[in-house]
Each structure stands twice: as C-alpha cells, then as structure tokens.
N, C-alpha and C. Protein backbone atom coordinates (compact mmCIF):
# COMPACT_ATOMS: atom_id res chain seq x y z
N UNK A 1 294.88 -134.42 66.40
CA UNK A 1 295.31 -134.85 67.72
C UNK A 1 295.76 -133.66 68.56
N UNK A 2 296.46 -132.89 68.02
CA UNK A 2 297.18 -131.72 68.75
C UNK A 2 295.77 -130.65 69.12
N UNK A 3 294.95 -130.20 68.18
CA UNK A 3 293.98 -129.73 68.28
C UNK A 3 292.92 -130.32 69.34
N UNK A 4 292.90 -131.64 69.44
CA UNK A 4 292.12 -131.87 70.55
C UNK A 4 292.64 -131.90 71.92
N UNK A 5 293.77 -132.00 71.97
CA UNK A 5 295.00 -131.33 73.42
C UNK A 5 294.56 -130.58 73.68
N UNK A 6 294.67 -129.16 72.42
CA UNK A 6 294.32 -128.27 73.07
C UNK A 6 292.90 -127.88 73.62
N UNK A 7 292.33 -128.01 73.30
CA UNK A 7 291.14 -128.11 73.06
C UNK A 7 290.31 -128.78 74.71
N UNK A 8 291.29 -129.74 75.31
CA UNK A 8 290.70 -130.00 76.59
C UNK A 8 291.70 -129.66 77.54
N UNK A 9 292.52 -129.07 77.45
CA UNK A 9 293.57 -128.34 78.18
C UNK A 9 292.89 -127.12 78.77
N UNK A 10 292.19 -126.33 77.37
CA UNK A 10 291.45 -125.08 77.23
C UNK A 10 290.44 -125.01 78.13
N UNK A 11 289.82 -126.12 77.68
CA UNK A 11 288.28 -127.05 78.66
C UNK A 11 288.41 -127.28 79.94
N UNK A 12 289.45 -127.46 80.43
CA UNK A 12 290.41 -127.62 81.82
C UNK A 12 290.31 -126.26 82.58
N UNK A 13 291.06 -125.94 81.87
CA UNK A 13 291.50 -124.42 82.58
C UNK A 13 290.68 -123.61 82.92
N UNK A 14 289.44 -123.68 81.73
CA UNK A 14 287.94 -122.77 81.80
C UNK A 14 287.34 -123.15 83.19
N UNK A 15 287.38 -124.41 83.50
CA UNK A 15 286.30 -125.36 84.52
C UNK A 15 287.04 -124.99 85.76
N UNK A 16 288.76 -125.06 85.66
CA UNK A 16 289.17 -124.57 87.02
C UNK A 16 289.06 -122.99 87.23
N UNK A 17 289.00 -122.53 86.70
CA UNK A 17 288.88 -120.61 86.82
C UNK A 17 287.73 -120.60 87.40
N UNK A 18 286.29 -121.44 86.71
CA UNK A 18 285.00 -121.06 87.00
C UNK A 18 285.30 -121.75 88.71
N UNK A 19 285.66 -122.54 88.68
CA UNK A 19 285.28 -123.48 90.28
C UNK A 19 286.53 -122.68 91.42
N UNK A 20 287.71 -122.10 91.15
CA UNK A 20 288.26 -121.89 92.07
C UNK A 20 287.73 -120.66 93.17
N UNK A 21 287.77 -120.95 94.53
CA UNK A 21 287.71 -120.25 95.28
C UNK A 21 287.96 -118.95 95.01
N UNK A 22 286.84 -117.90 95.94
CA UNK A 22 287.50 -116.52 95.96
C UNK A 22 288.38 -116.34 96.66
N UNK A 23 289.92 -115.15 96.30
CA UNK A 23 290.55 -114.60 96.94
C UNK A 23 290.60 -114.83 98.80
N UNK A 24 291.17 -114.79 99.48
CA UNK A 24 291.14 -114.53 100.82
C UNK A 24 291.07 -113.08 101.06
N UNK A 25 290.12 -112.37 101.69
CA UNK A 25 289.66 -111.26 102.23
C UNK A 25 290.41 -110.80 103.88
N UNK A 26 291.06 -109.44 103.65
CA UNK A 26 291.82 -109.39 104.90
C UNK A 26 291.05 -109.75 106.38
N UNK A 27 289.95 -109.87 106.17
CA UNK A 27 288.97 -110.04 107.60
C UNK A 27 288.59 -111.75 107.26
N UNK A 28 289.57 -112.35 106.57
CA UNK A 28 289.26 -113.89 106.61
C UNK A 28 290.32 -114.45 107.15
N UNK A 29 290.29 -115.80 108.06
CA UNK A 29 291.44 -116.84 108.12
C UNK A 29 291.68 -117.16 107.30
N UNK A 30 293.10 -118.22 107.13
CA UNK A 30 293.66 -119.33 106.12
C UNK A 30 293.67 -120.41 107.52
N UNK A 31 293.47 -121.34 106.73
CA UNK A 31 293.68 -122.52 107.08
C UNK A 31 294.92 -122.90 106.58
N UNK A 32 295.90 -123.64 107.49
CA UNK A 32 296.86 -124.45 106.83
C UNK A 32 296.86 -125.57 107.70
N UNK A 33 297.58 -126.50 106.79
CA UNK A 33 297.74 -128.03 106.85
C UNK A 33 297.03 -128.77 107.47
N UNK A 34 295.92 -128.40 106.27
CA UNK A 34 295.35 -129.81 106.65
C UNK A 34 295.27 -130.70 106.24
N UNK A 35 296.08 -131.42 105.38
CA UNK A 35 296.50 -132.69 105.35
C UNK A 35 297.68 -133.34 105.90
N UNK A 36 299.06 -132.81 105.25
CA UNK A 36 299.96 -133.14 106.09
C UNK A 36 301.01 -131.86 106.10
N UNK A 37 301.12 -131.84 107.44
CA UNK A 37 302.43 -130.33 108.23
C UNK A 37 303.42 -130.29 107.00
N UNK A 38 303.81 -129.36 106.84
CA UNK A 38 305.18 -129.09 106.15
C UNK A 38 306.33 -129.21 107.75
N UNK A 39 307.48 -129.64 106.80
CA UNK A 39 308.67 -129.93 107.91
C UNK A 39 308.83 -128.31 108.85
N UNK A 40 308.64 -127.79 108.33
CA UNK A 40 308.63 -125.94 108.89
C UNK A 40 307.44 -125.43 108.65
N UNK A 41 306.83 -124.86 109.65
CA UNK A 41 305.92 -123.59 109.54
C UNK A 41 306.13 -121.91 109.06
N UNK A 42 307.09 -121.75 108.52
CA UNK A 42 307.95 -121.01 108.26
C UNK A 42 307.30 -119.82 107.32
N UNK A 43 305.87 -120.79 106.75
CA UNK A 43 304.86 -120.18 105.72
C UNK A 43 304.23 -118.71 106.60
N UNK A 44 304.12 -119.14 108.19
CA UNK A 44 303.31 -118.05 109.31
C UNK A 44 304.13 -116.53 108.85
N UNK A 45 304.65 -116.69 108.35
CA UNK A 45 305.96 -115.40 108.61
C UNK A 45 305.80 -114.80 106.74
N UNK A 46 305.22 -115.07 106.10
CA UNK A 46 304.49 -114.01 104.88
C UNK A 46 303.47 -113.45 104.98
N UNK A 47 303.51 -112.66 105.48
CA UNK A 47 302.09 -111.51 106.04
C UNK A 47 302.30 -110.67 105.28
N UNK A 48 301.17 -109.84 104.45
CA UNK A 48 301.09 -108.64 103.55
C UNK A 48 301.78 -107.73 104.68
N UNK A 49 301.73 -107.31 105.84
CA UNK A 49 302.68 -106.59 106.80
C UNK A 49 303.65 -107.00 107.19
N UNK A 50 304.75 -106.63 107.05
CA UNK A 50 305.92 -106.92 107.32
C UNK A 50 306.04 -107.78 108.86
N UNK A 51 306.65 -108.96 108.78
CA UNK A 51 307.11 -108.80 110.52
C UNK A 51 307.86 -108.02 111.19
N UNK A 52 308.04 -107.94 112.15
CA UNK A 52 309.05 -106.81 113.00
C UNK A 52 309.61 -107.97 113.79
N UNK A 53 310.65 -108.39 113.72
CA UNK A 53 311.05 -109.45 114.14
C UNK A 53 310.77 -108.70 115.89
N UNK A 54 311.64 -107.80 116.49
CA UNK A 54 311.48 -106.73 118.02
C UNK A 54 310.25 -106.67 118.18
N UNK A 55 308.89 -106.54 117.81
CA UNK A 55 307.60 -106.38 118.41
C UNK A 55 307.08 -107.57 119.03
N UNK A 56 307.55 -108.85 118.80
CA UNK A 56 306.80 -109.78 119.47
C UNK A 56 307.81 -110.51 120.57
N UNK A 57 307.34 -110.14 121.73
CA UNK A 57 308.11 -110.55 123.32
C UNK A 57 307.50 -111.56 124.00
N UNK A 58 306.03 -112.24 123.77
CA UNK A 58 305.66 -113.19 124.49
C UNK A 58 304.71 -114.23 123.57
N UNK A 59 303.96 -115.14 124.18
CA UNK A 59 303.51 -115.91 123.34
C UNK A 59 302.54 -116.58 124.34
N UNK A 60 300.88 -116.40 124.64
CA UNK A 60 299.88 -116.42 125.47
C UNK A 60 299.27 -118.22 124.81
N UNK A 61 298.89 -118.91 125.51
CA UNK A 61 298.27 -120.17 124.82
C UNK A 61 297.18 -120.36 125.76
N UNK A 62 296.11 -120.25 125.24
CA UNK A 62 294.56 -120.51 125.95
C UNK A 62 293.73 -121.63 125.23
N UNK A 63 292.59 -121.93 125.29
CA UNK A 63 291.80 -123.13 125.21
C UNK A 63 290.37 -122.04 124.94
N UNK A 64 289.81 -122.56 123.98
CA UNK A 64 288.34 -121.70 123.64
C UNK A 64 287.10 -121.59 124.61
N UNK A 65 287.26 -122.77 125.92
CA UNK A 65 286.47 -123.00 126.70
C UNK A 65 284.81 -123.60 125.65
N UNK A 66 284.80 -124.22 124.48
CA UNK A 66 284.22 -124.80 123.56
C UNK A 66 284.55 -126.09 123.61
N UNK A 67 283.47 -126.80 123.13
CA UNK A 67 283.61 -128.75 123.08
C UNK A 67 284.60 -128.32 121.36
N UNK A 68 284.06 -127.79 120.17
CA UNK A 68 284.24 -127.57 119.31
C UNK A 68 284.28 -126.18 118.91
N UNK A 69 284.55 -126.34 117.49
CA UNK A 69 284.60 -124.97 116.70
C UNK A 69 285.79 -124.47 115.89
N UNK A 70 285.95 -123.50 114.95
CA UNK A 70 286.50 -123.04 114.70
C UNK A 70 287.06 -121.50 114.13
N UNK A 71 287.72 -120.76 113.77
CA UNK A 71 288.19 -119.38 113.85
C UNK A 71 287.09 -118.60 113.43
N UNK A 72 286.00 -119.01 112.75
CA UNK A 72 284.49 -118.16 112.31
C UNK A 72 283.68 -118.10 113.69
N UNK A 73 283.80 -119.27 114.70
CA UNK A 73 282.70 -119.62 115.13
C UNK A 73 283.72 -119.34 116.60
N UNK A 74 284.53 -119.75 117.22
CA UNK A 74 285.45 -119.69 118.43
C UNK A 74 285.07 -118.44 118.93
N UNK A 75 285.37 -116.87 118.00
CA UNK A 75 284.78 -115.97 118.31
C UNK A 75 283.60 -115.35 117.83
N UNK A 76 282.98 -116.02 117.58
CA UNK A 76 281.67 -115.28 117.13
C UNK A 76 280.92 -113.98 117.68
N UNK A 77 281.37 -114.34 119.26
CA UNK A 77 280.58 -112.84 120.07
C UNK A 77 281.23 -111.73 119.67
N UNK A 78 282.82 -111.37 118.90
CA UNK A 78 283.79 -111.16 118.96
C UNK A 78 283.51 -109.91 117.26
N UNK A 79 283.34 -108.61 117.71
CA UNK A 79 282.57 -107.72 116.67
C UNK A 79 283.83 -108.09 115.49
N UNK A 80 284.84 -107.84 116.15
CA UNK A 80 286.06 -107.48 115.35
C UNK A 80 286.79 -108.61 114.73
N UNK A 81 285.74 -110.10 115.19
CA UNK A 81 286.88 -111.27 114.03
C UNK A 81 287.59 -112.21 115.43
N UNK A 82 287.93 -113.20 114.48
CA UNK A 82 289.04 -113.74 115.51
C UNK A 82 290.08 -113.08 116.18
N UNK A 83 290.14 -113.10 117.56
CA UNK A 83 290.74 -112.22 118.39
C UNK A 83 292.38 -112.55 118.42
N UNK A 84 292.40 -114.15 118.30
CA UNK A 84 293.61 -115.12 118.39
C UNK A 84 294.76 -114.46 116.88
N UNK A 85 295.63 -114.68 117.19
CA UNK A 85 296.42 -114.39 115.95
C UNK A 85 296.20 -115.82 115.38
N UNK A 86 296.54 -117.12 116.27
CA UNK A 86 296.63 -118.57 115.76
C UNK A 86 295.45 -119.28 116.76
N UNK A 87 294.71 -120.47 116.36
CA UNK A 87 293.72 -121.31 116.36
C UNK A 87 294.02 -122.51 115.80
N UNK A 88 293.92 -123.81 116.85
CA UNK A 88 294.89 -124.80 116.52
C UNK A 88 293.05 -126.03 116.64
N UNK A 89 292.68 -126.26 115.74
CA UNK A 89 291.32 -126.99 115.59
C UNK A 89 291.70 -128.32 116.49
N UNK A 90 290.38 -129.15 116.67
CA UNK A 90 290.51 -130.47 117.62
C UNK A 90 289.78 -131.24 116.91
N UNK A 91 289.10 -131.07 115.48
CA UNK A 91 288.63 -132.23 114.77
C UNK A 91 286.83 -131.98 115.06
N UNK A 92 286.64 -131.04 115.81
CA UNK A 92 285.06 -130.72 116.19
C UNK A 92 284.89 -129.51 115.53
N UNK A 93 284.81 -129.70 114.24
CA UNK A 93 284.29 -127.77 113.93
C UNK A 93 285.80 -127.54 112.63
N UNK A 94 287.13 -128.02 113.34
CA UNK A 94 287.81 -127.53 112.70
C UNK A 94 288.87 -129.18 112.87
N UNK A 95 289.31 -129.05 111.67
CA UNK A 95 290.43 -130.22 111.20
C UNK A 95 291.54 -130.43 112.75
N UNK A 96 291.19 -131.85 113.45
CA UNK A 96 292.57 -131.93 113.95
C UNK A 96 293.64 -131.51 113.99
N UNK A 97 294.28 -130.59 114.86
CA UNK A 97 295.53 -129.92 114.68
C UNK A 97 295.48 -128.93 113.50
N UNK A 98 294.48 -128.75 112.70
CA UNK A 98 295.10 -127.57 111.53
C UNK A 98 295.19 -126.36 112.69
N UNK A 99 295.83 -125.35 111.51
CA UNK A 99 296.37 -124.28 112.36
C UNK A 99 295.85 -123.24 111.40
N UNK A 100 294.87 -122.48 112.01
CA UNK A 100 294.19 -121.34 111.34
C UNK A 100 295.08 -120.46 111.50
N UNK A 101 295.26 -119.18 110.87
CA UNK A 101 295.87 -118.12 111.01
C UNK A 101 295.05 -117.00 111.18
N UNK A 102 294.54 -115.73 111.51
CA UNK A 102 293.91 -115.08 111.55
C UNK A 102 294.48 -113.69 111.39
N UNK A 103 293.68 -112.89 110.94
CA UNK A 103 293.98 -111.78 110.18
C UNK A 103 294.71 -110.66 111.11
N UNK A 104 294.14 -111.12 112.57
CA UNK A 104 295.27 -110.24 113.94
C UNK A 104 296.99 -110.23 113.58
N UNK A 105 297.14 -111.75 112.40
CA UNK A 105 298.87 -112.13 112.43
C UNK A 105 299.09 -111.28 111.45
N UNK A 106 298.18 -111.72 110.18
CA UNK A 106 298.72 -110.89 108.95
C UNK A 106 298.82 -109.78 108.95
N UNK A 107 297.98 -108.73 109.81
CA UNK A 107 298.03 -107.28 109.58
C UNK A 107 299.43 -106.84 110.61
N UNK A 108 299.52 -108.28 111.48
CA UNK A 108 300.85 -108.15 112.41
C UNK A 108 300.04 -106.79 113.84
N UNK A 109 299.05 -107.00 114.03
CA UNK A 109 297.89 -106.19 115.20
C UNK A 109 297.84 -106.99 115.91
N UNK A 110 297.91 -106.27 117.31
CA UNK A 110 297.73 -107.12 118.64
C UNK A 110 296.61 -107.66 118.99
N UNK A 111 297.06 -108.59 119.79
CA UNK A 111 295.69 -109.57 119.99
C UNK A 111 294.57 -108.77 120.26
N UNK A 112 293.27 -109.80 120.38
CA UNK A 112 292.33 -108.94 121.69
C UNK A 112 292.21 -109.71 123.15
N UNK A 113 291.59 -108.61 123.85
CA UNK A 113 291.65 -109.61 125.19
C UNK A 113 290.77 -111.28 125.31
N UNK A 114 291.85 -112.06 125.98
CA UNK A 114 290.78 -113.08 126.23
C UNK A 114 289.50 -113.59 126.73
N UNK A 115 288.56 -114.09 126.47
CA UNK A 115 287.36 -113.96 128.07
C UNK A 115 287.97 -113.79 129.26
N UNK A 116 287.49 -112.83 129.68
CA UNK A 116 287.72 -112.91 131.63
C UNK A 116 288.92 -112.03 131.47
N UNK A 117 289.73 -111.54 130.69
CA UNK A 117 290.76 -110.80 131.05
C UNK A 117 290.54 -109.29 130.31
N UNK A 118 290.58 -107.97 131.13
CA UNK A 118 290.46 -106.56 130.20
C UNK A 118 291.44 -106.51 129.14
N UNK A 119 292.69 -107.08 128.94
CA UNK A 119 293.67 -106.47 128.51
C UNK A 119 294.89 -107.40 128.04
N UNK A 120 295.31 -107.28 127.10
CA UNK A 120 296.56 -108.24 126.43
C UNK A 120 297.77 -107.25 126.51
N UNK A 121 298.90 -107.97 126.80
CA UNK A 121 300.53 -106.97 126.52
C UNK A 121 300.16 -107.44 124.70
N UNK A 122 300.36 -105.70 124.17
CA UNK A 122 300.26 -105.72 122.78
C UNK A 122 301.75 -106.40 122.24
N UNK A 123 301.99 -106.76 122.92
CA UNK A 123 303.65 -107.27 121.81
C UNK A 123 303.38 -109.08 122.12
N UNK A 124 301.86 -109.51 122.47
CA UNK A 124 301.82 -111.08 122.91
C UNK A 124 301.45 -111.67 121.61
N UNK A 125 302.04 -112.72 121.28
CA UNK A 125 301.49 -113.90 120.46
C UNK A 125 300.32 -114.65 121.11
N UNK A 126 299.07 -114.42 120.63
CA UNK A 126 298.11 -114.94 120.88
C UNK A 126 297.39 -116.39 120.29
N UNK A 127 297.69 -117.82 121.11
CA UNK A 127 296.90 -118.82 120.26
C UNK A 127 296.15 -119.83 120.88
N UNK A 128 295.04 -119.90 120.92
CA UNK A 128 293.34 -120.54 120.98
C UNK A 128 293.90 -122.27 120.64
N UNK A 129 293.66 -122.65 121.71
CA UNK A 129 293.37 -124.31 121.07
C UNK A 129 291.88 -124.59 120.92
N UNK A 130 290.66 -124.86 120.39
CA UNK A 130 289.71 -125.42 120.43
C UNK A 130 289.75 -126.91 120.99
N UNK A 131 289.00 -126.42 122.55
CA UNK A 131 288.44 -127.60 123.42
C UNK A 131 288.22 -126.54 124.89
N UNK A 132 287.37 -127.60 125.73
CA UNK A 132 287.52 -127.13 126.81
C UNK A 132 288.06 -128.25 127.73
N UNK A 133 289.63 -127.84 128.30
CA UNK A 133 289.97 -128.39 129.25
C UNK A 133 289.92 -128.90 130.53
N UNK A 134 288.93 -128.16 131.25
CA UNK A 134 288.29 -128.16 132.25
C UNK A 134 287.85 -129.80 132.52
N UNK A 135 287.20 -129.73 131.16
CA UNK A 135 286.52 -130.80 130.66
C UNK A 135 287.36 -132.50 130.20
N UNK A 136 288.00 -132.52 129.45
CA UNK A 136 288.22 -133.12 128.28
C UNK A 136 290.78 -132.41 128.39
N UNK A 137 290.94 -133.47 127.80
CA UNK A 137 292.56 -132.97 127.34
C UNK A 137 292.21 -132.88 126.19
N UNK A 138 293.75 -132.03 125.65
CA UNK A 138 293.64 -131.66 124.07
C UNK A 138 293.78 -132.89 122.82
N UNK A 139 294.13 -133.02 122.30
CA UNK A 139 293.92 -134.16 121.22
C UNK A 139 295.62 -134.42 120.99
N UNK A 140 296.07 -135.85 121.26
CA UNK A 140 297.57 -135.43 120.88
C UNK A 140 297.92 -134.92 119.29
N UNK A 141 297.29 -134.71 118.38
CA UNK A 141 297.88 -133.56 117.23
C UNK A 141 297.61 -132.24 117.82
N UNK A 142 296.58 -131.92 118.08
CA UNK A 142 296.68 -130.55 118.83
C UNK A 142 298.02 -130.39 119.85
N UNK A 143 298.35 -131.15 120.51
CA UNK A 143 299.63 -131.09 121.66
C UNK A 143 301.14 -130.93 120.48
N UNK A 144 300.88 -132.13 119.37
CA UNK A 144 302.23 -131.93 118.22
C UNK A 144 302.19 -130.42 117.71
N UNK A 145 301.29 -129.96 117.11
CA UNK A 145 300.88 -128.78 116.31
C UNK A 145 301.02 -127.43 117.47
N UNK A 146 300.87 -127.51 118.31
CA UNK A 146 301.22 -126.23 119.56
C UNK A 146 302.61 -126.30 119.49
N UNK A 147 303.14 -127.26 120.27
CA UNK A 147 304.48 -127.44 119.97
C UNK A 147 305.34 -127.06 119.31
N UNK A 148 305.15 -127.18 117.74
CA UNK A 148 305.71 -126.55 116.50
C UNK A 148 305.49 -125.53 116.06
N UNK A 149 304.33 -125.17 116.17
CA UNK A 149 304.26 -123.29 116.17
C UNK A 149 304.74 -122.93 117.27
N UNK A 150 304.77 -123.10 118.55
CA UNK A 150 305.08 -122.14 119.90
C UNK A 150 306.98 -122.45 119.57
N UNK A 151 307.53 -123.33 119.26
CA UNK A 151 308.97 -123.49 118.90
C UNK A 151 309.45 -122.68 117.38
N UNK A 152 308.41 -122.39 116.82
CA UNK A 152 309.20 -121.99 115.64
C UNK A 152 308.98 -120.34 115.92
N UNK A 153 308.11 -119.40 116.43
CA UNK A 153 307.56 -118.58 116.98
C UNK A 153 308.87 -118.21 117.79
N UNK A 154 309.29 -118.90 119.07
CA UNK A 154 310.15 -119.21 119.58
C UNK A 154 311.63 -118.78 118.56
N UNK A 155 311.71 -119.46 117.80
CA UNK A 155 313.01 -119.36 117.18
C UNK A 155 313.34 -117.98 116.47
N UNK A 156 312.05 -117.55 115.86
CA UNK A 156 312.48 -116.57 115.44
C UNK A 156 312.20 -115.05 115.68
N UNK A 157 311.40 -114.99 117.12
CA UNK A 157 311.48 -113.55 118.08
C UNK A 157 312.54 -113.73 118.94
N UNK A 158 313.16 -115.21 119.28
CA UNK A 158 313.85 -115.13 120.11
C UNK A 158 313.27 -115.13 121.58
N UNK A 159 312.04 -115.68 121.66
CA UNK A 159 310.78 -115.71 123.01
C UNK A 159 311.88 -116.79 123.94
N UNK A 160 312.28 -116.54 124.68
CA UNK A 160 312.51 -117.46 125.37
C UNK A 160 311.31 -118.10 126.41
N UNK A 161 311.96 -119.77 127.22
CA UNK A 161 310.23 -120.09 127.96
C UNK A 161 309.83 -119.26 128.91
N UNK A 162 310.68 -118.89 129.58
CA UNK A 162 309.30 -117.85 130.61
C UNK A 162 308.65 -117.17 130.27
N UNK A 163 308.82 -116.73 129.12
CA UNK A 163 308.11 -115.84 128.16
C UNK A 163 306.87 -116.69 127.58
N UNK A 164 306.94 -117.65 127.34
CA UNK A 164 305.22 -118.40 126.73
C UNK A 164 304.71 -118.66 127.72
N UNK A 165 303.35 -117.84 127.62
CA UNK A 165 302.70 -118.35 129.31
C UNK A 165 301.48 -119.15 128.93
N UNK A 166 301.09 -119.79 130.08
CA UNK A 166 299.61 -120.86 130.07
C UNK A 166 299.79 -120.68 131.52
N UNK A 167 298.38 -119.58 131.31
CA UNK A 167 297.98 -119.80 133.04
C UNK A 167 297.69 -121.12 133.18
N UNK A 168 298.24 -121.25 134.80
CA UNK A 168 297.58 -122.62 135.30
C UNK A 168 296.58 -122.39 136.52
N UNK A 169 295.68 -121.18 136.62
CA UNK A 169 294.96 -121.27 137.82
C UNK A 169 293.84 -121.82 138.01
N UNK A 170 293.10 -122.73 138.22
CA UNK A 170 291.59 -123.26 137.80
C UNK A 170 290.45 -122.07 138.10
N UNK A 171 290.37 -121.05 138.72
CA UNK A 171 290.10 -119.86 139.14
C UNK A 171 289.95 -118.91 138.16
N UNK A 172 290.80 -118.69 137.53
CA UNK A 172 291.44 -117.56 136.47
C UNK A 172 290.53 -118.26 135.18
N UNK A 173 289.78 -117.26 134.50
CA UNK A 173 289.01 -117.61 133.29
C UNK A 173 290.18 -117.56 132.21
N UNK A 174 291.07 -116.69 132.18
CA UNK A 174 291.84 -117.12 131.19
C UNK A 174 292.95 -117.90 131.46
N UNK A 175 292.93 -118.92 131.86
CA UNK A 175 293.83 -120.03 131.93
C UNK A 175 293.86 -121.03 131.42
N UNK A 176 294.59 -122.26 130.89
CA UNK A 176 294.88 -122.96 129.78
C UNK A 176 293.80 -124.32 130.65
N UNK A 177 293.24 -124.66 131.69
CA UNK A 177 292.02 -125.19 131.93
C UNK A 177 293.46 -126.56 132.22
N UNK A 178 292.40 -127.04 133.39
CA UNK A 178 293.32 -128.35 134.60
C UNK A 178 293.63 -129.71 133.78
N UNK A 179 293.17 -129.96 132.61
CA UNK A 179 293.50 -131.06 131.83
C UNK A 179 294.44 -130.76 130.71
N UNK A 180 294.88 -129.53 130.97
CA UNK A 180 296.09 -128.97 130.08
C UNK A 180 297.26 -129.86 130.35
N UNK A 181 298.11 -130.53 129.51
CA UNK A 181 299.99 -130.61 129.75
C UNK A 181 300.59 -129.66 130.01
N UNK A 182 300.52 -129.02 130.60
CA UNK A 182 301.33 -127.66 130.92
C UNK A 182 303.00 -128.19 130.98
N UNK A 183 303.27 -129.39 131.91
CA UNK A 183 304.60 -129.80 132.18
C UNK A 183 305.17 -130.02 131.07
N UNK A 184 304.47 -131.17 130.40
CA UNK A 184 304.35 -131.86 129.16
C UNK A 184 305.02 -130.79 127.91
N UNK A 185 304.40 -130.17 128.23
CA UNK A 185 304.70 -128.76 126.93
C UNK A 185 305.87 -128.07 127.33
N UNK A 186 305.77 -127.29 128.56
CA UNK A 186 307.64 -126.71 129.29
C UNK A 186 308.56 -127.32 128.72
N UNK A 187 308.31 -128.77 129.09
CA UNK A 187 309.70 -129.58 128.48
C UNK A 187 310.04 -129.42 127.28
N UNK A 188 309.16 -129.18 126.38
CA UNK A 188 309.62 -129.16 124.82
C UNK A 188 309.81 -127.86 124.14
N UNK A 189 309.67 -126.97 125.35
CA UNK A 189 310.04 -125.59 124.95
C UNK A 189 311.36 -125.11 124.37
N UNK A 190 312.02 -124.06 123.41
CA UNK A 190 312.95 -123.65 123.65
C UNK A 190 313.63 -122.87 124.46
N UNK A 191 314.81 -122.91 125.47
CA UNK A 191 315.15 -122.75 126.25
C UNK A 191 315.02 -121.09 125.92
C-alpha cells in the first residue's frame, strides 16, 4: 500500500515537471488575476529591480485605440516589447480586467512614448486599457481593475490626483478617447 503511494505521488510529480510551463523570460509579461483579484495588488511591487519608492511621480492611463488585444499583440509595431508598464485586458484578446504586467515595471525602466506623443516624463507610471474609446466604453471590470491599481500605485509613491493624468482632448492621439469615465474615475482617486 505505502509503496503504491509512493509510487503515484512519484508518477505525479514526474507528469507535473514534464507539463509545467517555462520560466518567465525578462522580455515576457505575467499575467495576473485572472480568476479572482487578490484583496491587494501589492504582488506589482516584487520586481527582480528594486522599487525606488522617489522615482515614480505620475501615473499616465491611455486606451490601445484597439477593439481587442493583448500585451504581445497591443504593441506589436513596438521593436522593444510592451511599451506600457501595466495593460488592463477587456475580454477581446486578453481576460476581462486581468492586469498584465510588463517587463518596463519589473526592470523598474521608463515607459515608451505613446502613439502620437515623442516623449514620456521618465518617472510616469504607464497603463494601456485595451479598447478603443472613441468607439465603445471600457468594460465595468476594466473601470474596477484601473481603479485598484491607479489607488494602490497611488498609495505607495504617494502620487497624489493631479498627478494621474487621462488626457481628455478628442484631438490629442494620446488621450484616454470621449467614452472614457474620466469624472467617474477622479472621484475614486486618492486625494
């Protein structure tokens, strides 16, 4: 009896070694939660690079100008990888509300510029919702899931709101697009 325990324990373990995923590669995303959020996001903040709590002063929120997609595909034109530090999926391409992370956070490296704009303040928190607003509003988990990263982000650089921006110009290519909550979202900011 004991011998056959072991014996498919052994058998177990062999089958999960052979089937588990490779490693994450520094030029890869993680995906998190996609099933259900942890009460804290708190996980964003273990980066093989240290955080600097002082390097990050703002916090940029744009829209992919995409029906779908996700952190492989959002930037694809994009030599250097996902440009976004964070990528918040809409269920087209990428899980409702999951929240990709991208390798811009972990190495703790500044964004890249958005379409339509030359240039990012290197000390910005950069994060991509997948959709185009123009078009279409965001998905209300996408609206919960912004929320809770841009507040916990918030809590612990100390970003206050004027500091998280979402252009609102319909003009301006990098702006958070006219079917954005912009108000909606202010309100739930930390002060």
């Amino acid at each position: 009896m004991f011998t056959g325990l072991v014996g498919v324990l052994t058998l177990t373990s062999a089958l999960l070694l052979a089937l588990a995923p490779a490693p994450l590669t520094p030029d890869s995303t993680t995906t998190l939660f996609a099933m259900e959020p942890p009460e804290t996001l708190d996980v964003i903040f273990n980066t093989p690079t240290p955080v600097q709590n002082a390097r990050w002063k703002y916090i940029y929120v744009h829209h992919s100008h995409t029906s779908g997609g996700d952190a492989l595909t959002v930037n694809s034109h994009d030599k250097a990888g996902m440009g976004d530090h964070f990528l918040i999926g809409n269920g087209e391409g990428a899980i409702d509300g999951v929240v990709q992370v991208g390798p811009r956070w972990y190495e703790q490296k500044a964004a890249a510029a958005p379409a339509g704009a030359r240039s990012i303040d290197p000390t910005c928190i950069s994060i991509c919702l997948v959709g185009d607003f123009d078009q279409t509003r965001p998905t209300p988990t996408q609206v919960r899931r912004l929320t809770q990263l841009v507040s916990t982000l918030q809590a612990r650089f100390r970003i206050p709101a004027e500091s998280v921006m979402m252009v609102n110009q319909p003009s301006n290519p990098a702006a958070i697009g006219k079917y954005f909550p912009v108000a909606s979202i202010r309100e739930q900011l930390l002060p």
